[in-house]
PDB file of N, CA and C in Angstrom:
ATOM      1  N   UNK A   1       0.844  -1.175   0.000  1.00  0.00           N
ATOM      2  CA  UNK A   1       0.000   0.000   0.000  1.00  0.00           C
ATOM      3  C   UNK A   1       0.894   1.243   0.000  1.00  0.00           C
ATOM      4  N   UNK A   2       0.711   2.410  -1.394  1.00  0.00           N
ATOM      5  CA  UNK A   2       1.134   3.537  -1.114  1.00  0.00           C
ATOM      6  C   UNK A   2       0.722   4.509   0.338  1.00  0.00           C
ATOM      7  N   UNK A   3       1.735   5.097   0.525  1.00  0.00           N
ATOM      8  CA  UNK A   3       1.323   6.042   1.682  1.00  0.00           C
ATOM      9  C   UNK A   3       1.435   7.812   2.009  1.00  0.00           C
ATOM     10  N   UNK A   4       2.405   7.590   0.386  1.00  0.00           N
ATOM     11  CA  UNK A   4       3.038   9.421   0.709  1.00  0.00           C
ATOM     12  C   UNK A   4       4.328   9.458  -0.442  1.00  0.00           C
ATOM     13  N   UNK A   5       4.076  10.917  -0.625  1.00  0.00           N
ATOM     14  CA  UNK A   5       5.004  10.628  -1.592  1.00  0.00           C
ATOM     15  C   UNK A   5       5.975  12.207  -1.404  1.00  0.00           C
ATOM     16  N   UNK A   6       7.211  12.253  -1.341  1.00  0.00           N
ATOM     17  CA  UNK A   6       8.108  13.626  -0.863  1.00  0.00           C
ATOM     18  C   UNK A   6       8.687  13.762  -1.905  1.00  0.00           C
ATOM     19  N   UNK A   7       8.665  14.454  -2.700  1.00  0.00           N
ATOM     20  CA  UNK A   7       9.727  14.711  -3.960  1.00  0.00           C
ATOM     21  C   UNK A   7      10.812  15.395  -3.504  1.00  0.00           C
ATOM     22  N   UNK A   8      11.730  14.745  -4.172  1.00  0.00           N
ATOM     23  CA  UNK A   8      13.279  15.236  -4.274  1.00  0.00           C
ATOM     24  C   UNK A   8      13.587  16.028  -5.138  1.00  0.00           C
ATOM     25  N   UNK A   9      14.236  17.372  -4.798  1.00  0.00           N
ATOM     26  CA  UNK A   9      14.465  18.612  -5.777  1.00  0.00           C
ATOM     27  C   UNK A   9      15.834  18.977  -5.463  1.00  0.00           C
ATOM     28  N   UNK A  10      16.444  19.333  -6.953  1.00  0.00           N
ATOM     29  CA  UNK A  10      18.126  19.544  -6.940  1.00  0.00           C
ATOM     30  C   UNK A  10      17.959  20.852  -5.900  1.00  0.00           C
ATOM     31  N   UNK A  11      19.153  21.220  -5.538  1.00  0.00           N
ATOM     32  CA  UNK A  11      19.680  22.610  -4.956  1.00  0.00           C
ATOM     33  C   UNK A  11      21.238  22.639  -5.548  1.00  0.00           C
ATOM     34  N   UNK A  12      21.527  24.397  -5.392  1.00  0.00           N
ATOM     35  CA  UNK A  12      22.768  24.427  -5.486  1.00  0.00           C
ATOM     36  C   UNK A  12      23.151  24.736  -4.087  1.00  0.00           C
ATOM     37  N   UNK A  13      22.817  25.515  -3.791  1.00  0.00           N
ATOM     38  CA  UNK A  13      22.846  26.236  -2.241  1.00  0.00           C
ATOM     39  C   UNK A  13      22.262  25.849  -1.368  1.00  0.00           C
ATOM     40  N   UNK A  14      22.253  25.072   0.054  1.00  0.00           N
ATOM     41  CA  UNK A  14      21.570  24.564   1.081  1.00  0.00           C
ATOM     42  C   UNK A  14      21.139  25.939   1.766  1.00  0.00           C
ATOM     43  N   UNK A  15      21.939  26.828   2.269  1.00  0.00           N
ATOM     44  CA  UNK A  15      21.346  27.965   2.842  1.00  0.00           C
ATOM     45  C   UNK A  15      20.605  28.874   1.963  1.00  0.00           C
ATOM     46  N   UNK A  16      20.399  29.005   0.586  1.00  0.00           N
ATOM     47  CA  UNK A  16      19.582  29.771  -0.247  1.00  0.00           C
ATOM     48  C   UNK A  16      18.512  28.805   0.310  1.00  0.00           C
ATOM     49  N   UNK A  17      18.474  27.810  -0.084  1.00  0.00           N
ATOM     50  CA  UNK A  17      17.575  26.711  -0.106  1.00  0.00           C
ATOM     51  C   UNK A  17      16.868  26.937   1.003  1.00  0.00           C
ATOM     52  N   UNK A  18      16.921  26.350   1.729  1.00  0.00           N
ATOM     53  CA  UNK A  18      16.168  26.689   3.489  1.00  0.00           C
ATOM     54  C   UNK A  18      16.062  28.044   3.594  1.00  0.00           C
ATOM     55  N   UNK A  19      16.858  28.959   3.135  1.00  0.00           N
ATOM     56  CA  UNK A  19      16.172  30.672   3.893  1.00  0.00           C
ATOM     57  C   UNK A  19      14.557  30.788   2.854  1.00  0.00           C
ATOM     58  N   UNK A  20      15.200  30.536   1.329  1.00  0.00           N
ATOM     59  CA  UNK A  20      13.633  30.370   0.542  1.00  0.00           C
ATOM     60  C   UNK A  20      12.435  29.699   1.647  1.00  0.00           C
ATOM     61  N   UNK A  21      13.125  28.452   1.367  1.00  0.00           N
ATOM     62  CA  UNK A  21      11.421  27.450   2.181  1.00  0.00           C
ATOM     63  C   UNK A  21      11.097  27.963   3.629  1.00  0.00           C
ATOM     64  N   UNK A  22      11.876  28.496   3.793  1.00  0.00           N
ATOM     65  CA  UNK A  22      11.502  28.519   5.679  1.00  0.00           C
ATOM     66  C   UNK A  22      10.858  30.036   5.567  1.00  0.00           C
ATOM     67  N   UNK A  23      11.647  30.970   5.006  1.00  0.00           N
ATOM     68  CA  UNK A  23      11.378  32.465   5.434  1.00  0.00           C
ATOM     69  C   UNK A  23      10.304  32.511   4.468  1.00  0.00           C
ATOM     70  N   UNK A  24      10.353  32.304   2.886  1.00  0.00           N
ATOM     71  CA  UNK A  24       9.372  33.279   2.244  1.00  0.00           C
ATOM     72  C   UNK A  24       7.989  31.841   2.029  1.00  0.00           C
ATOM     73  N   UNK A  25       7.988  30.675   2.249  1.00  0.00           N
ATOM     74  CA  UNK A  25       6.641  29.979   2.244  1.00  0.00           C
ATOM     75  C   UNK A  25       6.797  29.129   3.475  1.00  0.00           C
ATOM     76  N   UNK A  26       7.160  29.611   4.291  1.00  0.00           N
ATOM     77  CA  UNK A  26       6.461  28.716   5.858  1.00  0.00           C
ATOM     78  C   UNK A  26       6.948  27.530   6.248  1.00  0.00           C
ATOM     79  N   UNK A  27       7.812  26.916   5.371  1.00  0.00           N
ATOM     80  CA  UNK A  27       8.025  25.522   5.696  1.00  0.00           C
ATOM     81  C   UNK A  27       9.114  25.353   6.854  1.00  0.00           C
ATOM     82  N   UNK A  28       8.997  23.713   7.639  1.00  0.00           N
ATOM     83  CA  UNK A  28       9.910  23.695   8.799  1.00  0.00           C
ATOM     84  C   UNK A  28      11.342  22.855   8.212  1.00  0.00           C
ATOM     85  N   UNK A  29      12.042  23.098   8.901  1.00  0.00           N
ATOM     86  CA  UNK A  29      13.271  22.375   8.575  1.00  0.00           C
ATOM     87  C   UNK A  29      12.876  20.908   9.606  1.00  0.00           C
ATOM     88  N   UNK A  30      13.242  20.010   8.710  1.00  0.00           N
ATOM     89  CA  UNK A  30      12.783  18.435   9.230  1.00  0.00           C
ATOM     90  C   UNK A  30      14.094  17.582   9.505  1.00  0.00           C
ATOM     91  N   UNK A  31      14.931  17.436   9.006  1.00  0.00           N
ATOM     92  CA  UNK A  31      16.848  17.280   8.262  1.00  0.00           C
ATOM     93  C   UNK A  31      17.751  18.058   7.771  1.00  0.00           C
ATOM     94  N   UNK A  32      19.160  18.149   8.420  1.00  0.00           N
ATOM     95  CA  UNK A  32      19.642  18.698   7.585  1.00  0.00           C
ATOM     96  C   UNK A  32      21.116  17.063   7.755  1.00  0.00           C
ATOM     97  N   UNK A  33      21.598  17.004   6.623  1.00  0.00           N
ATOM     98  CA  UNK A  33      22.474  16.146   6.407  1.00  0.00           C
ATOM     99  C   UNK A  33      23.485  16.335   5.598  1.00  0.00           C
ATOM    100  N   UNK A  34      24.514  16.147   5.032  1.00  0.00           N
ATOM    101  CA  UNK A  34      25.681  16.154   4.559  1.00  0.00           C
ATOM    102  C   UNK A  34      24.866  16.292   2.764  1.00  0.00           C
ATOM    103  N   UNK A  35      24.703  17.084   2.111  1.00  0.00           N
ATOM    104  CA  UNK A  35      24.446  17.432   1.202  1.00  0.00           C
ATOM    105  C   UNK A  35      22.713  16.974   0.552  1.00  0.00           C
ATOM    106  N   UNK A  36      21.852  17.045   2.036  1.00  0.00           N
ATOM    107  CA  UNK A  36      21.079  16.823   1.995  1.00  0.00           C
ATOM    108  C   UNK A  36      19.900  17.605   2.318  1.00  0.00           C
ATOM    109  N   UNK A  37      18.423  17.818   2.441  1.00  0.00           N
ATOM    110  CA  UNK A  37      17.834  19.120   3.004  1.00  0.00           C
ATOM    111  C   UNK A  37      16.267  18.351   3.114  1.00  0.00           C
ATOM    112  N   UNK A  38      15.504  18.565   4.291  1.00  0.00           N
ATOM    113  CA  UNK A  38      14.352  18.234   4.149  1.00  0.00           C
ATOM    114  C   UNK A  38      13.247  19.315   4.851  1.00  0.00           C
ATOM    115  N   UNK A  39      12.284  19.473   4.077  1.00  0.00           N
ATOM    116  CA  UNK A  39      11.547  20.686   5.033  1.00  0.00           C
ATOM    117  C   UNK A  39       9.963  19.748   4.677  1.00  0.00           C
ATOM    118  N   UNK A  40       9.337  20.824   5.505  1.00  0.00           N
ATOM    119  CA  UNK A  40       7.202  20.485   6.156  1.00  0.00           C
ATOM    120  C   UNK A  40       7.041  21.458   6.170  1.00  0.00           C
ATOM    121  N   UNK A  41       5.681  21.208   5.590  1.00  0.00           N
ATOM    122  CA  UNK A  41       4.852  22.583   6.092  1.00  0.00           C
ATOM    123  C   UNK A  41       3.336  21.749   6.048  1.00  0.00           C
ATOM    124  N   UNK A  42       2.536  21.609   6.880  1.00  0.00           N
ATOM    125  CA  UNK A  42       0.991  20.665   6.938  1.00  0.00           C
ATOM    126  C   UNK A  42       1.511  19.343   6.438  1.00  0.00           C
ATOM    127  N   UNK A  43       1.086  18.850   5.419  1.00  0.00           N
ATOM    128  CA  UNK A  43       1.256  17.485   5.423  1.00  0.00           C
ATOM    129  C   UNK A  43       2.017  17.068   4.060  1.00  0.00           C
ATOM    130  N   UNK A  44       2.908  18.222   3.677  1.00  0.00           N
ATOM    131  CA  UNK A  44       3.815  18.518   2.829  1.00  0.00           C
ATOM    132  C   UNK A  44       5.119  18.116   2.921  1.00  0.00           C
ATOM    133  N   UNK A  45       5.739  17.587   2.637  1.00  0.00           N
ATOM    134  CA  UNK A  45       7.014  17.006   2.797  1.00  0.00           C
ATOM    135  C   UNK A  45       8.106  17.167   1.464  1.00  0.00           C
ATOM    136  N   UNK A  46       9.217  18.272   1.407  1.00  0.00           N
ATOM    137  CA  UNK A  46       9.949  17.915   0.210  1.00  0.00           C
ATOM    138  C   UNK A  46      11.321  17.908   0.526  1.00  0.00           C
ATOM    139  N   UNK A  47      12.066  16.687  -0.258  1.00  0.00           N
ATOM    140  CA  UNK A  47      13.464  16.541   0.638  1.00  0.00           C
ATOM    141  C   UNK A  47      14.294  17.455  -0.952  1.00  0.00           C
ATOM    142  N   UNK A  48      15.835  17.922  -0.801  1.00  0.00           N
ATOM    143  CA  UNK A  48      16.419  18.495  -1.343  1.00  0.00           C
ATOM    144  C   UNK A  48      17.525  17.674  -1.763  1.00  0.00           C
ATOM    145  N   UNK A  49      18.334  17.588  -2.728  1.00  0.00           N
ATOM    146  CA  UNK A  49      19.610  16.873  -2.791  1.00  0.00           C
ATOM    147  C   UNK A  49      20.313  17.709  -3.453  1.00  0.00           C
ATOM    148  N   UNK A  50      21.697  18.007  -3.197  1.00  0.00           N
ATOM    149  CA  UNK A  50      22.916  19.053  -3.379  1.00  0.00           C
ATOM    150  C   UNK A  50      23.136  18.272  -4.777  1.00  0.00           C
ATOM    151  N   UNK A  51      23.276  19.572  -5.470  1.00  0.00           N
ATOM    152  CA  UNK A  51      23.711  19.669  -6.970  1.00  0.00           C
ATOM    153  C   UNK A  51      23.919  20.561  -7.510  1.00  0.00           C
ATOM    154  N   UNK A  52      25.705  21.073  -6.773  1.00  0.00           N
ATOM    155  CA  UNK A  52      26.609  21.932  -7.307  1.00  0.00           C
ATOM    156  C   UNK A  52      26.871  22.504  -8.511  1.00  0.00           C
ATOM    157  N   UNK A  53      25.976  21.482  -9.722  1.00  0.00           N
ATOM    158  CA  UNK A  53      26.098  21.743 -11.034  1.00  0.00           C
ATOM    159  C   UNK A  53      25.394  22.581 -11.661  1.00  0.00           C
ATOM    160  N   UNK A  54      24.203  22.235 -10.579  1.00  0.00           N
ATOM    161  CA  UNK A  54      22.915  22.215 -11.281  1.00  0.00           C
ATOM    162  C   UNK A  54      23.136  23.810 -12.306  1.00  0.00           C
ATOM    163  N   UNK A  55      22.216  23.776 -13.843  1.00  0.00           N
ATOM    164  CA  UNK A  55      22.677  24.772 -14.590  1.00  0.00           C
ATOM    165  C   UNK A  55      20.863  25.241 -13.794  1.00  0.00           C
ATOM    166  N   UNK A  56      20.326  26.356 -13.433  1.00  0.00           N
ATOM    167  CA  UNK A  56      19.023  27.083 -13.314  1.00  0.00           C
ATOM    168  C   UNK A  56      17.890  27.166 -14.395  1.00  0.00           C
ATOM    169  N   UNK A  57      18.901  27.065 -15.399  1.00  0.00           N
ATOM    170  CA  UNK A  57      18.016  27.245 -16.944  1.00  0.00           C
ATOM    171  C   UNK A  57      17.802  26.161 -17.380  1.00  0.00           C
ATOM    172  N   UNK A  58      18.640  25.069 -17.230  1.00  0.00           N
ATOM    173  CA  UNK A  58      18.155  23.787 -17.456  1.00  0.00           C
ATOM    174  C   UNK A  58      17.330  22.535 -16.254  1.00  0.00           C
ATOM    175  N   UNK A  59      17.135  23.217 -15.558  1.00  0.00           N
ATOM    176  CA  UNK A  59      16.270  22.667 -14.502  1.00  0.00           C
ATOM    177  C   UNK A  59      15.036  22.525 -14.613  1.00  0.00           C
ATOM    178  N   UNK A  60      14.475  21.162 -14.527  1.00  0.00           N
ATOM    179  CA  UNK A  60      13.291  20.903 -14.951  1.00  0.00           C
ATOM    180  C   UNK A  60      12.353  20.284 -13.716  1.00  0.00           C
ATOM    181  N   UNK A  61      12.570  20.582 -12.656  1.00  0.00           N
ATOM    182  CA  UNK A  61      12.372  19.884 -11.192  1.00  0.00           C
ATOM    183  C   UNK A  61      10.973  20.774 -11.159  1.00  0.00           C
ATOM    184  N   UNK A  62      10.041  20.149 -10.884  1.00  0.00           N
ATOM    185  CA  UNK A  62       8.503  20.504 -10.774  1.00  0.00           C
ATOM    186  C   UNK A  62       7.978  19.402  -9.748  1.00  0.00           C
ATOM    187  N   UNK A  63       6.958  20.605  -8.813  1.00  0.00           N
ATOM    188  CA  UNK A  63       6.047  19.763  -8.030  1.00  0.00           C
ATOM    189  C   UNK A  63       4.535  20.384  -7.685  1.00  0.00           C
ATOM    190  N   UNK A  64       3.559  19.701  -7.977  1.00  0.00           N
ATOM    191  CA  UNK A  64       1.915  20.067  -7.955  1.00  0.00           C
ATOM    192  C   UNK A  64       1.828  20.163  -6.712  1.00  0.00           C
ATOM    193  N   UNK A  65       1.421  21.223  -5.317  1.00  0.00           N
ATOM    194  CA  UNK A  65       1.271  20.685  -4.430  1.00  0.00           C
ATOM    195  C   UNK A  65      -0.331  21.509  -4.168  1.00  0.00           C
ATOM    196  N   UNK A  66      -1.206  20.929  -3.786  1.00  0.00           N
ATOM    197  CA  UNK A  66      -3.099  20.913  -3.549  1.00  0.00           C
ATOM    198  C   UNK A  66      -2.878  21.231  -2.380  1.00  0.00           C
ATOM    199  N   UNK A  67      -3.910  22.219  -2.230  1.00  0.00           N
ATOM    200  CA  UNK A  67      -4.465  23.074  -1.115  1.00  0.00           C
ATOM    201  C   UNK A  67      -5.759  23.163  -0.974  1.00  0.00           C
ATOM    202  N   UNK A  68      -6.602  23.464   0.111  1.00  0.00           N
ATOM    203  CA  UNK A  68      -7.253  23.790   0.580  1.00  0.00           C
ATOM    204  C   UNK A  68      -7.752  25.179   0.814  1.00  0.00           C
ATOM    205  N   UNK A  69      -6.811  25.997   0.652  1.00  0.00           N
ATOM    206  CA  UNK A  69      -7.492  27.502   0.971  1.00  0.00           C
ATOM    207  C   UNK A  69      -5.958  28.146  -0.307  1.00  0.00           C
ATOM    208  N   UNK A  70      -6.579  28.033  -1.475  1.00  0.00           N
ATOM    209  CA  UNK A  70      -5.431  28.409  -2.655  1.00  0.00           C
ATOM    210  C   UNK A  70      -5.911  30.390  -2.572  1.00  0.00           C
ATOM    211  N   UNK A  71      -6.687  30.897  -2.338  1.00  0.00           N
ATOM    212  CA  UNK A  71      -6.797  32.219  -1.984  1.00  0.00           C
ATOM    213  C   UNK A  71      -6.430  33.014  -0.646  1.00  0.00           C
ATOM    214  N   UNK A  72      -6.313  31.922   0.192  1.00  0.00           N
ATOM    215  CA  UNK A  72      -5.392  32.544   1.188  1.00  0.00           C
ATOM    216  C   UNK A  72      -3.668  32.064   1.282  1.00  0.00           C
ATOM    217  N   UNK A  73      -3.291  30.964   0.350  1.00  0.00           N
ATOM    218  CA  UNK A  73      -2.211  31.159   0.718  1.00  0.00           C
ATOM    219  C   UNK A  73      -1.723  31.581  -0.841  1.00  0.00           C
ATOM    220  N   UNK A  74      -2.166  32.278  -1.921  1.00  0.00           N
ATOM    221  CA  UNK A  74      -1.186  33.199  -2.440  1.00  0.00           C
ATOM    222  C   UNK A  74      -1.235  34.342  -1.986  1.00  0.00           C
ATOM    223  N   UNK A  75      -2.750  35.091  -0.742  1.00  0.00           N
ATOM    224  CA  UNK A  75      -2.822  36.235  -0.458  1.00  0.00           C
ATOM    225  C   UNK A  75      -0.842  36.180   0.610  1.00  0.00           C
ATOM    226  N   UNK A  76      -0.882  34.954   1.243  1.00  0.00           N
ATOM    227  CA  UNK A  76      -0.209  34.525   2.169  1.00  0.00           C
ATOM    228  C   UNK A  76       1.557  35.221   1.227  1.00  0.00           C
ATOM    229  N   UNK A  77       1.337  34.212   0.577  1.00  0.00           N
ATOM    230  CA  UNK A  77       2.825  34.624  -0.659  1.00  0.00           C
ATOM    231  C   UNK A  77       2.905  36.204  -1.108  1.00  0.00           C
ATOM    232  N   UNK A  78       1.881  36.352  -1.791  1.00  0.00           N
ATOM    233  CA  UNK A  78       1.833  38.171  -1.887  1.00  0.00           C
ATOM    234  C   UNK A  78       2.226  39.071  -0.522  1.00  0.00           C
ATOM    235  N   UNK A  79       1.964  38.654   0.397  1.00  0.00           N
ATOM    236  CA  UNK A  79       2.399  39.543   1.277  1.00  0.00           C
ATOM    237  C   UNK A  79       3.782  39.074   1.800  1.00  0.00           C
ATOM    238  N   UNK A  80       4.403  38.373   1.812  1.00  0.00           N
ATOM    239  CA  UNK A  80       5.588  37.695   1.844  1.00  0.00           C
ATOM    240  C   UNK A  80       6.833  38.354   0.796  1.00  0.00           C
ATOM    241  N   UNK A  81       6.021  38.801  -0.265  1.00  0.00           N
ATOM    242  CA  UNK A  81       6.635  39.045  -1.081  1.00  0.00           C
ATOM    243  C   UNK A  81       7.562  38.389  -1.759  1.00  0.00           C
ATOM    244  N   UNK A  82       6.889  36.845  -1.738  1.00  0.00           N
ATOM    245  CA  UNK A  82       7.127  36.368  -2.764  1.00  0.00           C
ATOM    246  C   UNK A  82       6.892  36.427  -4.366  1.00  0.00           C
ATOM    247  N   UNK A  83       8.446  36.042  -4.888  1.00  0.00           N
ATOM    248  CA  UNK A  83       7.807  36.517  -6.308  1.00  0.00           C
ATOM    249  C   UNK A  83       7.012  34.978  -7.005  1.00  0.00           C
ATOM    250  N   UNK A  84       6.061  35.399  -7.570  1.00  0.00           N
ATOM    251  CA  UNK A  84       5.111  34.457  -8.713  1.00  0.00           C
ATOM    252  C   UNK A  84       5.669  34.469  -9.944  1.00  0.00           C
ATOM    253  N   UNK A  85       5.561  33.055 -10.474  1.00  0.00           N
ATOM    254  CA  UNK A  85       6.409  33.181 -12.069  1.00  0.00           C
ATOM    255  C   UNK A  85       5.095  34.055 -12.298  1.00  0.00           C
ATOM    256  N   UNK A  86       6.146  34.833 -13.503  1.00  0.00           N
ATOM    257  CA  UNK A  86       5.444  35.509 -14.326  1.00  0.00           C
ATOM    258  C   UNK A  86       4.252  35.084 -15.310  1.00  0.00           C
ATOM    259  N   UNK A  87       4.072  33.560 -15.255  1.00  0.00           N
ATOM    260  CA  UNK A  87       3.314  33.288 -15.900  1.00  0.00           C
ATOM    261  C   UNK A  87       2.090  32.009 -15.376  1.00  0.00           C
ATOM    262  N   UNK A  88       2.672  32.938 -13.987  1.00  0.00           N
ATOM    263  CA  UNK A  88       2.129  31.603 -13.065  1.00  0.00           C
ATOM    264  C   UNK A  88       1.352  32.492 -11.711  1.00  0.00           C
ATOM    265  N   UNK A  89       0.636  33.433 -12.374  1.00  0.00           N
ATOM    266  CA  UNK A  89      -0.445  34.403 -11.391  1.00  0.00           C
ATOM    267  C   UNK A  89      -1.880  33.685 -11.271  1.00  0.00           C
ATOM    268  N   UNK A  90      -2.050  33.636 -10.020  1.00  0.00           N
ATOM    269  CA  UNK A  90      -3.825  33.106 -10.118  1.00  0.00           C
ATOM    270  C   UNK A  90      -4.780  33.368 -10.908  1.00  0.00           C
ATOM    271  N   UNK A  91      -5.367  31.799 -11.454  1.00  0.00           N
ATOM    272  CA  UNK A  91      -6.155  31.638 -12.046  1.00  0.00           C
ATOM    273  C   UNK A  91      -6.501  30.699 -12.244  1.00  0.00           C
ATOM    274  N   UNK A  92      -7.835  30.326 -12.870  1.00  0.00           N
ATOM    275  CA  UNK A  92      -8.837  29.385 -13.009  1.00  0.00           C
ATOM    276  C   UNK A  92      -8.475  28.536 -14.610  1.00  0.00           C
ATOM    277  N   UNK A  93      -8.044  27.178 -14.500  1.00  0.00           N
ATOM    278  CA  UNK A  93      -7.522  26.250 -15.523  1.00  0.00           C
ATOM    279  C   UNK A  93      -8.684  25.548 -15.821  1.00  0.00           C
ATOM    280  N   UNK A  94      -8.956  25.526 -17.129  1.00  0.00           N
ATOM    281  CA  UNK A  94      -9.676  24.617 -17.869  1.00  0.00           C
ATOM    282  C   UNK A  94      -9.672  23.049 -17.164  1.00  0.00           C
ATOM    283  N   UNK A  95      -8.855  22.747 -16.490  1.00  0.00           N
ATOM    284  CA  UNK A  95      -8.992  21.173 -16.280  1.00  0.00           C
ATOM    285  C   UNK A  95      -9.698  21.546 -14.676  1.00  0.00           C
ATOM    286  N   UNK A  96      -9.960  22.535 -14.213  1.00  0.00           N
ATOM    287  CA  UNK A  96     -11.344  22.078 -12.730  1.00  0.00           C
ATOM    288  C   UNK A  96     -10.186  22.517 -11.770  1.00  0.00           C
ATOM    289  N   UNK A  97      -9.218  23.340 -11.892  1.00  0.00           N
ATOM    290  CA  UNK A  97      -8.205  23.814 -10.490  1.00  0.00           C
ATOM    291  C   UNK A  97      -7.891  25.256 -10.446  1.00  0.00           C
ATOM    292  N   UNK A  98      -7.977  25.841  -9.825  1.00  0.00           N
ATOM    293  CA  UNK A  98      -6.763  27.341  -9.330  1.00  0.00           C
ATOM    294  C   UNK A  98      -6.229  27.292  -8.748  1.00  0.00           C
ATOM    295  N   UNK A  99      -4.963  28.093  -9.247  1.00  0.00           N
ATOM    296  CA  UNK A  99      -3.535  27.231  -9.136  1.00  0.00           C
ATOM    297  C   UNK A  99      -3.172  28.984  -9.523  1.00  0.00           C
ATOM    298  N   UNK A 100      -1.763  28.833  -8.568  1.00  0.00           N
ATOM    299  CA  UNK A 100      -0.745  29.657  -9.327  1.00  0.00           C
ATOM    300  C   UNK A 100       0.565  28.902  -8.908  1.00  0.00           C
ATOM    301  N   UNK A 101       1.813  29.834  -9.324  1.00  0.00           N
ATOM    302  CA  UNK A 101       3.345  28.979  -9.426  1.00  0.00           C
ATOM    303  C   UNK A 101       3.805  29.816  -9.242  1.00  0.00           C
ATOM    304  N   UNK A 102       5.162  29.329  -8.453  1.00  0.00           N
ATOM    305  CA  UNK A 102       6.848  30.343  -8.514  1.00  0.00           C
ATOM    306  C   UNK A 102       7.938  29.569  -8.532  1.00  0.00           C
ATOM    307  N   UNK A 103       8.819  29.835  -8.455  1.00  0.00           N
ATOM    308  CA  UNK A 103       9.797  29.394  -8.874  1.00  0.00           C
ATOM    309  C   UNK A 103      11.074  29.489  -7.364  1.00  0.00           C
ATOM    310  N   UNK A 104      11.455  28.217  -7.324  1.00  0.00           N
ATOM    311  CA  UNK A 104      12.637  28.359  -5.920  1.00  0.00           C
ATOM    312  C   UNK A 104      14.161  29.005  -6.493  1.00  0.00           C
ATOM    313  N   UNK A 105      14.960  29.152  -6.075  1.00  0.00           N
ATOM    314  CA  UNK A 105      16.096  29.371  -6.162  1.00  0.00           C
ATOM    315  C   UNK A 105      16.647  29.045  -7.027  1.00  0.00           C
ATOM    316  N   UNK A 106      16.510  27.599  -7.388  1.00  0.00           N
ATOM    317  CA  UNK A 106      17.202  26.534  -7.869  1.00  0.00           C
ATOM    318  C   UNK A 106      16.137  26.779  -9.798  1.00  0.00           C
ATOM    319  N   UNK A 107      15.176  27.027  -9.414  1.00  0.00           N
ATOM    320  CA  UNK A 107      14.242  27.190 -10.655  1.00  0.00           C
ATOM    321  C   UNK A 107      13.022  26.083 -10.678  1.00  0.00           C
ATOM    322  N   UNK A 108      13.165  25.208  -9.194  1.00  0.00           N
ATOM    323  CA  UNK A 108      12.069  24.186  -9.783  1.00  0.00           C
ATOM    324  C   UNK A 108      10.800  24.866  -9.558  1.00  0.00           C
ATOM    325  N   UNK A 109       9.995  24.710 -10.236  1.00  0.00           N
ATOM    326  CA  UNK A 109       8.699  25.064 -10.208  1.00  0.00           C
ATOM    327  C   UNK A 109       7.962  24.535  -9.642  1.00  0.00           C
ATOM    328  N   UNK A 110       7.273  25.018  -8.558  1.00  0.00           N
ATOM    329  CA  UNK A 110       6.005  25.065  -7.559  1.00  0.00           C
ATOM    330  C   UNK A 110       4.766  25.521  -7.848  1.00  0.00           C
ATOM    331  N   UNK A 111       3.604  24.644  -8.021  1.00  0.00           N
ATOM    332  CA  UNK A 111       1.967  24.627  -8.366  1.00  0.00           C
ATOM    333  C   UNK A 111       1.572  24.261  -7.163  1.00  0.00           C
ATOM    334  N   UNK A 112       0.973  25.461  -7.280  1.00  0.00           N
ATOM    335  CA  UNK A 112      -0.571  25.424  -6.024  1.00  0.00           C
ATOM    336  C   UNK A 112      -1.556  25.168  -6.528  1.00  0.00           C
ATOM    337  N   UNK A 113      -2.416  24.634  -6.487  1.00  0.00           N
ATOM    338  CA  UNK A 113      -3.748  24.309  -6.688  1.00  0.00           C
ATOM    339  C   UNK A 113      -4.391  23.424  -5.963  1.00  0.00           C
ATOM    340  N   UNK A 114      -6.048  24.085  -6.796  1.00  0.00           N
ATOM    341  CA  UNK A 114      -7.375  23.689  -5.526  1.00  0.00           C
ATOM    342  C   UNK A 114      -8.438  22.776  -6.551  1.00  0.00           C
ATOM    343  N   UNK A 115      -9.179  22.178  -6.373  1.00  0.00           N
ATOM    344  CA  UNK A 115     -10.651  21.914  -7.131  1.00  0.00           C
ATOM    345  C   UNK A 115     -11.423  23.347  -6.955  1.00  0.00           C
ATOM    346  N   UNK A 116     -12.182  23.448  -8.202  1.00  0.00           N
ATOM    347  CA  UNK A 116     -13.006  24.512  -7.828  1.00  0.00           C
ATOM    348  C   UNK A 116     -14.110  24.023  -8.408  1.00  0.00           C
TER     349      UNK A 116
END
């Protein structure tokens, strides 16, 4: 039986990394390990793995993560002043979700979305 699933996302920087997740979207630090990184936030779980190489522009690391209150937590991000990809501002998707996106440090892309 599945039970949970934590995606693993490159980093170059462990301290970019954690000041992003912790300071500008809420998340807790869970691990920290020898080129390793894990943070929470509700029942969210995403671990990090060091990759000194990593090029930003060629980074293709994406994760969908579903919410429950998707209008309070981009009001949440907007006031945070977090930035939203530019092409990833709230709104209502043809497939039944609102959703918006930004982008971490590293460039992987983060989706919020709700059923509506």
């Amino acid at each position: 039986m599945l039970t949970n699933i934590n995606p693993k996302l490159p980093m170059r920087n462990k301290s970019a990394t954690r000041d992003f997740y912790i300071n500008q979207l809420g998340f807790q630090e869970i691990g920290d390990y020898e080129g390793y990184l894990m943070v929470q936030k509700d029942k969210i779980e995403i671990h990090f793995f060091e990759f000194k190489a990593l090029d930003p522009k060629e980074n293709y690391g994406q994760v969908y993560i579903r919410t429950n209150d998707i209008d309070g937590l981009y009001k949440s991000m907007l006031d945070h002043k977090t930035a939203i990809h530019p092409n990833g501002a709230l709104q209502n998707k043809p497939w039944g979700q609102k959703e918006f996106a930004l982008l971490d440090p590293d460039n992987n892309l983060l989706t919020f979305g709700q059923s509506i």
